[in-house]
C-alpha atoms as a PDB file:
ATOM      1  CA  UNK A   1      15.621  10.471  18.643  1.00  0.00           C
ATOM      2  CA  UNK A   2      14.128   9.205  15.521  1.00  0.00           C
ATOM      3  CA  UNK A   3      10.773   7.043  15.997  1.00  0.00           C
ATOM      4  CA  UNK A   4       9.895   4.175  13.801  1.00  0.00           C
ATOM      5  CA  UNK A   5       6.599   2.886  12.930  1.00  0.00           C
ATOM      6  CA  UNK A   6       5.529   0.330  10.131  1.00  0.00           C
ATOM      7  CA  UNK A   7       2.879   0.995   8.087  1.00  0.00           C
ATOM      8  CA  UNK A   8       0.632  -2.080   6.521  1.00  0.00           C
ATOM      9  CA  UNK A   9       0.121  -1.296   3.060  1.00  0.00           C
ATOM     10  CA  UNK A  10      -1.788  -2.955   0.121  1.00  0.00           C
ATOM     11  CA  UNK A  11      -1.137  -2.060  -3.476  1.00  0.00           C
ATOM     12  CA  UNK A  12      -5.355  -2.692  -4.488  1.00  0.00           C
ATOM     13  CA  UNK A  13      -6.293  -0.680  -1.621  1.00  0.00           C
ATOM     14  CA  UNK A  14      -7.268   3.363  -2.969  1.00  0.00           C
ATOM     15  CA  UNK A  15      -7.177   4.305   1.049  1.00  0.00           C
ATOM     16  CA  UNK A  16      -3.261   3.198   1.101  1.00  0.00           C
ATOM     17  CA  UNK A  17      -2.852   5.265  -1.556  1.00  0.00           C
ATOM     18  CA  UNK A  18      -4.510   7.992  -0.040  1.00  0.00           C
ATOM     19  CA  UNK A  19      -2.612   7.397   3.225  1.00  0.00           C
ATOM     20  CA  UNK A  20       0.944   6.730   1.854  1.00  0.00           C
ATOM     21  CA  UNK A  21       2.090  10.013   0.304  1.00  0.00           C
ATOM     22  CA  UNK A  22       0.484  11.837   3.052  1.00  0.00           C
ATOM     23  CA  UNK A  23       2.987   9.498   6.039  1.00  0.00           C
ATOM     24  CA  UNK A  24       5.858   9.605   3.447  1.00  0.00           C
ATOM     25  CA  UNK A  25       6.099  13.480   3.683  1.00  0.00           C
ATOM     26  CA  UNK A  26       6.053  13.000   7.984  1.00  0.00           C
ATOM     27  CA  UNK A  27       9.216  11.020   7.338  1.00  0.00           C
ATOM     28  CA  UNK A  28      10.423  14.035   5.283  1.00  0.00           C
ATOM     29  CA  UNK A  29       9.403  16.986   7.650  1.00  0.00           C
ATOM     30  CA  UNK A  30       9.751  14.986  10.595  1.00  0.00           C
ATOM     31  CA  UNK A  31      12.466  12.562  12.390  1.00  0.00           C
ATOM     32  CA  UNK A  32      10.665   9.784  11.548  1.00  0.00           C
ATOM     33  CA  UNK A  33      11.364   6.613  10.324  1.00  0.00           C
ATOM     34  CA  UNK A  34       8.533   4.721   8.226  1.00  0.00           C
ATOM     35  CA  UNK A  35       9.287   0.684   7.249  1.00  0.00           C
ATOM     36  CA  UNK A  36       6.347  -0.192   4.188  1.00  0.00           C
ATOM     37  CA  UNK A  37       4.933  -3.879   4.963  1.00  0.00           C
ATOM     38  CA  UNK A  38       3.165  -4.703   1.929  1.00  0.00           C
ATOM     39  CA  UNK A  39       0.309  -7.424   2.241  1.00  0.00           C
ATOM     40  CA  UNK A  40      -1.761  -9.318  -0.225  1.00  0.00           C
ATOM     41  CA  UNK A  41      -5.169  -7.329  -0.709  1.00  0.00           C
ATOM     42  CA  UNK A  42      -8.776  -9.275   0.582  1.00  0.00           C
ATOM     43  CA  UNK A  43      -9.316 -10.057  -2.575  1.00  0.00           C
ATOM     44  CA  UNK A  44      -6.500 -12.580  -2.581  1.00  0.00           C
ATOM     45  CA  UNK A  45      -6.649 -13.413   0.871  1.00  0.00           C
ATOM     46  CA  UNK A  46     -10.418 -13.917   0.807  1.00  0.00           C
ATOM     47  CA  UNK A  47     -11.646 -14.448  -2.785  1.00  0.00           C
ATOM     48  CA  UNK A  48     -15.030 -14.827  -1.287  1.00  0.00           C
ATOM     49  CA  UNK A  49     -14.932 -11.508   0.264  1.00  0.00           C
ATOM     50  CA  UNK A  50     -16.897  -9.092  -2.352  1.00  0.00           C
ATOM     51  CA  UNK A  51     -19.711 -11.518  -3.060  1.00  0.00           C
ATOM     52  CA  UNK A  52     -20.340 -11.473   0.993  1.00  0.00           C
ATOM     53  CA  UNK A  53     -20.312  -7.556   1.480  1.00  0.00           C
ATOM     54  CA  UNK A  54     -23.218  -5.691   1.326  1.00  0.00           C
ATOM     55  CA  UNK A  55     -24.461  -4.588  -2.014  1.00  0.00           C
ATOM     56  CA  UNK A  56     -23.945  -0.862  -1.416  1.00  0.00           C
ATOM     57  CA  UNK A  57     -20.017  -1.565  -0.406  1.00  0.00           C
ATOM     58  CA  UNK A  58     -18.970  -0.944  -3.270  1.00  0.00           C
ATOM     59  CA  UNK A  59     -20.930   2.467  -4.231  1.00  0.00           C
ATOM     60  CA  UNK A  60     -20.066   3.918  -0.948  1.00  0.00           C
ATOM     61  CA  UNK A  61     -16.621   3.198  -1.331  1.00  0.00           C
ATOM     62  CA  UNK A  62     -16.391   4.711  -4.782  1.00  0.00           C
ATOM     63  CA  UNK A  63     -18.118   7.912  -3.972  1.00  0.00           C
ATOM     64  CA  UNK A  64     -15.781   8.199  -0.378  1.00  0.00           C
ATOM     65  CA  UNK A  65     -12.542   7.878  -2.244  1.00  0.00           C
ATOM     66  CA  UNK A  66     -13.159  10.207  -4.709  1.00  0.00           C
ATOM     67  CA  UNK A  67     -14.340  12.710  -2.622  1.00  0.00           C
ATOM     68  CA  UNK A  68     -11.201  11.734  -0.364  1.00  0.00           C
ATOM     69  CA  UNK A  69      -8.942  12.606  -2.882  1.00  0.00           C
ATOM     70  CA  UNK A  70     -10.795  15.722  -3.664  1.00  0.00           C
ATOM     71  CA  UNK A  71     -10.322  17.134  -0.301  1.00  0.00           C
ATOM     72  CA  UNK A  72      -6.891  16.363   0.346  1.00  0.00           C
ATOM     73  CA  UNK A  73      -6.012  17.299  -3.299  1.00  0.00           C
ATOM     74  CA  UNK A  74      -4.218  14.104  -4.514  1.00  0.00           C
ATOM     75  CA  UNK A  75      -4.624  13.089  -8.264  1.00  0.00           C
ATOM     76  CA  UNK A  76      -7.337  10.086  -8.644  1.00  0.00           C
ATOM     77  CA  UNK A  77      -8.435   8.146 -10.616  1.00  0.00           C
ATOM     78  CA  UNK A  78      -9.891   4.299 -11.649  1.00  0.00           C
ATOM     79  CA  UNK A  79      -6.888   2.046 -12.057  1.00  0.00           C
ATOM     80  CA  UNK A  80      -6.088   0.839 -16.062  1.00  0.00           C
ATOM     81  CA  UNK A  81      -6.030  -2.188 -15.558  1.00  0.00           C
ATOM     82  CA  UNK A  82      -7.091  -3.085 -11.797  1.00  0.00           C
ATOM     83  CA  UNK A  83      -4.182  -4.538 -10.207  1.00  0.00           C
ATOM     84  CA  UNK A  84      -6.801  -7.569  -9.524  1.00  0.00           C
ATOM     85  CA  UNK A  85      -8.426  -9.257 -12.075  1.00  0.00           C
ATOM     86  CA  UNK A  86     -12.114  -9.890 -11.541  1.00  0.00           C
ATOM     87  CA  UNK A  87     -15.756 -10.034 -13.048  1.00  0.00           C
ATOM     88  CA  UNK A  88     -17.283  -6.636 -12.192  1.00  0.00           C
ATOM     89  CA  UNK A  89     -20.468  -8.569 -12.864  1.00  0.00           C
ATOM     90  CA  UNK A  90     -20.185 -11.794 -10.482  1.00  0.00           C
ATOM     91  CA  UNK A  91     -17.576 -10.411  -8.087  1.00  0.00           C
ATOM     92  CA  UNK A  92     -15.259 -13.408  -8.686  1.00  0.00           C
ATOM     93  CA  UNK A  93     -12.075 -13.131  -8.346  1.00  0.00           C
ATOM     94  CA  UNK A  94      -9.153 -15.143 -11.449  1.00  0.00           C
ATOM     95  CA  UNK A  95      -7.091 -17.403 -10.008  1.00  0.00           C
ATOM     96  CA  UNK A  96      -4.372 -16.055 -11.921  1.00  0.00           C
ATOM     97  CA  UNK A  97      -3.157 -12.303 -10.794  1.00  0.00           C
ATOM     98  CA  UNK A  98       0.489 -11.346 -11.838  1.00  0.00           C
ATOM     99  CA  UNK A  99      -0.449  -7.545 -11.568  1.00  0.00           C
ATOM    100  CA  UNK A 100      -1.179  -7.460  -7.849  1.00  0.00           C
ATOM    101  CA  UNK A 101       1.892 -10.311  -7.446  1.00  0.00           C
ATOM    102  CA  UNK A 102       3.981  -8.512  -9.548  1.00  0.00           C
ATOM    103  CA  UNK A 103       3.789  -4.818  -7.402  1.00  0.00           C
ATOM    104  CA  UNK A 104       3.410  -6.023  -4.116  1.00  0.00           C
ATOM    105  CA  UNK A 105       6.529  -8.720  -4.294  1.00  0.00           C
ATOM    106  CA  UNK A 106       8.579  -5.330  -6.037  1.00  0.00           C
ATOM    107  CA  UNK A 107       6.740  -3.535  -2.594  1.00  0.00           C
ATOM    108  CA  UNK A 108       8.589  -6.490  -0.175  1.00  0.00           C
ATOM    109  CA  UNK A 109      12.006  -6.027  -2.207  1.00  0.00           C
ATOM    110  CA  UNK A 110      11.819  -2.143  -2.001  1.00  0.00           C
ATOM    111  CA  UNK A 111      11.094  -2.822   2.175  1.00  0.00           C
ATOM    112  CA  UNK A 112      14.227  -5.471   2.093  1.00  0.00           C
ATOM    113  CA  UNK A 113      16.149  -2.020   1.431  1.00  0.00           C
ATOM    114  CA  UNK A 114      14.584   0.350   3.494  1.00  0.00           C
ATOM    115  CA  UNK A 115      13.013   2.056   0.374  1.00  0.00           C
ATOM    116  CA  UNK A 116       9.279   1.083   0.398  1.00  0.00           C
ATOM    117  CA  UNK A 117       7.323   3.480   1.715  1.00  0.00           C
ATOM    118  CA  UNK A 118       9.056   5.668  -1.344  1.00  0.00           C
ATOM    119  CA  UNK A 119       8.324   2.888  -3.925  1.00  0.00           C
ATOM    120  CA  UNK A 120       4.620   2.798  -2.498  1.00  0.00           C
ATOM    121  CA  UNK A 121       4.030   6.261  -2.692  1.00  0.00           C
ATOM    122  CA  UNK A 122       5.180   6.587  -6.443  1.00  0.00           C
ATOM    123  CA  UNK A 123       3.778   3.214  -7.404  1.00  0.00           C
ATOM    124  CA  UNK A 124       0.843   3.674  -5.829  1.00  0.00           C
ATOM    125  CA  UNK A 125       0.375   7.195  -7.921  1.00  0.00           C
ATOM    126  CA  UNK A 126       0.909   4.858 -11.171  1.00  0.00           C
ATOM    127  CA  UNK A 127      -1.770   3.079 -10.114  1.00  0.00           C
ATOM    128  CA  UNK A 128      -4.117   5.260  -8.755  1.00  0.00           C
ATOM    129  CA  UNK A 129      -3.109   8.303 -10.146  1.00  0.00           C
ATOM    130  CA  UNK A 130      -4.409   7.970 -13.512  1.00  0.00           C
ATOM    131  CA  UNK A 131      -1.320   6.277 -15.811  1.00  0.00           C
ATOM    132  CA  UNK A 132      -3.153   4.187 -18.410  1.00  0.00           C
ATOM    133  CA  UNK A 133      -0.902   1.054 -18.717  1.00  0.00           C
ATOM    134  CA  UNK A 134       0.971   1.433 -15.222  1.00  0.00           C
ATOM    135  CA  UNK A 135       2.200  -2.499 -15.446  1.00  0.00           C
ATOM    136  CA  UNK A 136       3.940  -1.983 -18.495  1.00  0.00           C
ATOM    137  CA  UNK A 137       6.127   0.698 -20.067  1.00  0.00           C
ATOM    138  CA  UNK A 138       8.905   1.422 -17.901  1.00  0.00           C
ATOM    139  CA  UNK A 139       6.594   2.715 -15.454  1.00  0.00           C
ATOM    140  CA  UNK A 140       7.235   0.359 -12.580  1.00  0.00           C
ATOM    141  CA  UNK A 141      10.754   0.959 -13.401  1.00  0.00           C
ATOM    142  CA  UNK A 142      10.581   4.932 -12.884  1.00  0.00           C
ATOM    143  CA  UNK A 143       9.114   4.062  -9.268  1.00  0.00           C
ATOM    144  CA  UNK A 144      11.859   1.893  -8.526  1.00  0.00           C
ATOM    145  CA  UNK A 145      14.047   4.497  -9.772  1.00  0.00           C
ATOM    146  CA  UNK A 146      12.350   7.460  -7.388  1.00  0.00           C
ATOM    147  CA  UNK A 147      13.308   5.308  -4.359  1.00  0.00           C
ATOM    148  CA  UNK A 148      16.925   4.977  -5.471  1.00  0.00           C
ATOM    149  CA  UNK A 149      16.543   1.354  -5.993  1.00  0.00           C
ATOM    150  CA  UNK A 150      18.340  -0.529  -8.734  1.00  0.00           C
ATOM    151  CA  UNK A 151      15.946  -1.735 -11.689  1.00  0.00           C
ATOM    152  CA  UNK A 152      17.638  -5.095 -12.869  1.00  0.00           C
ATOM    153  CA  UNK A 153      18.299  -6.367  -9.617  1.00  0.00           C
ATOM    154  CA  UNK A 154      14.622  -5.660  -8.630  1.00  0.00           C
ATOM    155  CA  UNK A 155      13.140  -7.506 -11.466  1.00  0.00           C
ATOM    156  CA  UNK A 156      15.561  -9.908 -11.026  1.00  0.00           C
ATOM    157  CA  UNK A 157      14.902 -10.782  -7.385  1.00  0.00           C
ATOM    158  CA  UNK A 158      11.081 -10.607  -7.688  1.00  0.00           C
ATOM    159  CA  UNK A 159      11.812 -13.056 -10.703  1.00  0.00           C
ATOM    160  CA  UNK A 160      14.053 -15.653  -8.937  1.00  0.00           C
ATOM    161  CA  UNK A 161      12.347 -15.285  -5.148  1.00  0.00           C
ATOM    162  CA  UNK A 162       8.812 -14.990  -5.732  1.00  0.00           C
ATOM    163  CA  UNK A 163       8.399 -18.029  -2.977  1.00  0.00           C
ATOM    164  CA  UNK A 164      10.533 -16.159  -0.522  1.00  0.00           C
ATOM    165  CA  UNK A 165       8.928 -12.835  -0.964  1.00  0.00           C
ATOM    166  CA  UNK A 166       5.931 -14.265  -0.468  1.00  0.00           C
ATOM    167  CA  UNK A 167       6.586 -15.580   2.618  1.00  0.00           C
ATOM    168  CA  UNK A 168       7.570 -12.008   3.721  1.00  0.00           C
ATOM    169  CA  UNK A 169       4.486 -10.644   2.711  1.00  0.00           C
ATOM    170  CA  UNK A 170       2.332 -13.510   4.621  1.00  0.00           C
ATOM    171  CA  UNK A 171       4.611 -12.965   7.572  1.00  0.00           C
ATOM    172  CA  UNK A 172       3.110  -9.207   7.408  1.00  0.00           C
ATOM    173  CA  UNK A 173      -0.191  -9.872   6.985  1.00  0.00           C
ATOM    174  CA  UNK A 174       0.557 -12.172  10.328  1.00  0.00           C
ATOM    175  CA  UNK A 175       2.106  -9.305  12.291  1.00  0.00           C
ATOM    176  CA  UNK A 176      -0.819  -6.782  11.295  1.00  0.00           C
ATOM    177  CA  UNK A 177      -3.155  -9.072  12.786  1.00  0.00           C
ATOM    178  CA  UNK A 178      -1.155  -9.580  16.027  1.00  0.00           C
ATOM    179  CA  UNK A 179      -0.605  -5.545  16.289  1.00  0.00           C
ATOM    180  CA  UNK A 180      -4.758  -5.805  16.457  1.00  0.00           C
ATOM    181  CA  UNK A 181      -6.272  -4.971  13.157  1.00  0.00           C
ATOM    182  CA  UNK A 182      -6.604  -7.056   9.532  1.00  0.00           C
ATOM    183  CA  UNK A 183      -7.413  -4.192   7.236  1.00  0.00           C
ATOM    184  CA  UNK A 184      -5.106  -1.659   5.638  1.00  0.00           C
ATOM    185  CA  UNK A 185      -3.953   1.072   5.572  1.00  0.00           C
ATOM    186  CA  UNK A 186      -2.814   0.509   9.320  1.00  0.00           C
ATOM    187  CA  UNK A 187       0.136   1.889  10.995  1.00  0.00           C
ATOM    188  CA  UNK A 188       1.800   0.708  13.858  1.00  0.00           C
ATOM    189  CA  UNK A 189       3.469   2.743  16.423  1.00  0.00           C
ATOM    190  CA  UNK A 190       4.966   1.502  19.625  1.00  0.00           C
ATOM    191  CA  UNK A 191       2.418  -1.172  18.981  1.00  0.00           C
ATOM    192  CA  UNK A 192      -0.693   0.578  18.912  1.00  0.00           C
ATOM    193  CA  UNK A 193      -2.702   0.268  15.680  1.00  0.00           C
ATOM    194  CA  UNK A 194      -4.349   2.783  13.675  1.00  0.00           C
ATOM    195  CA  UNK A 195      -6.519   1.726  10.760  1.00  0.00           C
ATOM    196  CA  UNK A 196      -7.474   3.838   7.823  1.00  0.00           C
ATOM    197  CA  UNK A 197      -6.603   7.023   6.130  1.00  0.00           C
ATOM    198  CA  UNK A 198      -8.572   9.465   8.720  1.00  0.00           C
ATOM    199  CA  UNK A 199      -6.321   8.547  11.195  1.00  0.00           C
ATOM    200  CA  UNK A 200      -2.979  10.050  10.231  1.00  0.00           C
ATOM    201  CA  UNK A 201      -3.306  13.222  12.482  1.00  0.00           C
ATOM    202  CA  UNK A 202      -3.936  11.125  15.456  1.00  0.00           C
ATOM    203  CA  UNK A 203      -1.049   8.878  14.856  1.00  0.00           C
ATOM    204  CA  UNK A 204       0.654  11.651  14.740  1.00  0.00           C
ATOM    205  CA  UNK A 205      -0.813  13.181  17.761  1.00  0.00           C
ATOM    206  CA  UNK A 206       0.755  10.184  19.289  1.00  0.00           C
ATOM    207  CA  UNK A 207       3.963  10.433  18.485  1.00  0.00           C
ATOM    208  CA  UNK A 208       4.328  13.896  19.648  1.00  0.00           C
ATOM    209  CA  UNK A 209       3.194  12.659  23.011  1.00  0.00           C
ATOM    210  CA  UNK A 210       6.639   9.922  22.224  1.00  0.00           C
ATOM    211  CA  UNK A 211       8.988  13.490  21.575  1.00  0.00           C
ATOM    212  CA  UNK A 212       8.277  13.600  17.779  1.00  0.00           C
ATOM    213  CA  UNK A 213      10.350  16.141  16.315  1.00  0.00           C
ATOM    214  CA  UNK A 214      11.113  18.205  13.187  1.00  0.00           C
ATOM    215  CA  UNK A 215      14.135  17.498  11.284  1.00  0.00           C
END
């Protein structure tokens, strides 16, 4: 019996990057069935939200991701540019942001086809991975590619239903917080939460105890 589970997934975030590859190859050892639900990072939902942390938020963070990456050897590095645009100095975040619109409403398309959690994994790698220029240059396009999804009708829709797909995304944000958390990365299965990277081996503890099988 395949399980499902949906994981809550924000392009900005450097722990859903190092989460997604890691759940995408359960789907691909495993019978498992993984539906992406992008959502709008903090910084858009809560502009406010980096001048209000703590001043050593951000260190802490920097120095945990990278050593993150280190010791589950994924390629890292500092996204050119950030898929948010904001003053390093002040905290503040533009009101204008068609990088982080751009991915995540390409993000809700890929999940309208059952193909996000691919799209996420090689977008996210664009992004995070170290590709200089990932918002321009075809290499958007090579992610939709990866996840077998067509480029021109992509572009198109993100184009022509950028009201609608944000709608979808808001409705995720909604159902994340109704599953119990607000943060990402966060996967749900058979409604339980779990939030964060370091908790991929016990969601999958959990789904053994649900009959989780190899393919």
């Amino acid at each position: 019996m395949t399980l499902t589970a949906e994981l809550y997934f924000s392009f900005r975030s450097p722990y859903s990057y190092l989460s997604v590859g890691r759940y995408r190859a359960m789907t691909e050892e495993y019978d498992l069935n993984i539906a992406l639900r992008p959502v709008y990072p903090l910084a858009i939902r809560q502009p406010d939200f980096f001048e209000r942390n703590h001043p050593n938020w951000i260190g802490y963070t920097m120095r945990d991701m990278i050593r993150v990456a280190q010791f589950h050897q994924i390629p890292f590095g500092a996204p050119k540019p950030d898929p948010i645009i904001q003053d390093m100095a002040t905290r503040k975040i533009a009101e204008d942001q068609p990088y982080i619109r751009r991915v995540t409403r390409m993000g809700q398309a890929a999940a309208r086809r059952g193909a996000g959690l691919v799209f996420a994994a090689e977008a996210g790698r664009m992004i995070w991975g170290g590709q200089e220029d990932w918002h321009e240059g075809g290499h958007l396009d090579r992610a939709l590619e990866a996840a077998g999804l067509g480029v021109e009708e992509i572009i198109a829709e993100v184009q022509s239903e950028a009201e609608a797909l944000d709608a979808e995304i808001a409705a995720n944000q909604d159902a994340l917080e109704k599953a119990g958390h607000w943060g990402v990365p966060t996967l749900v299965f058979d409604g339980e939460p779990f939030f964060g990277q370091d908790r991929i081996e016990m969601a999958k503890w959990r789904m053994e105890q649900q009959g989780l099988t190899k393919r």
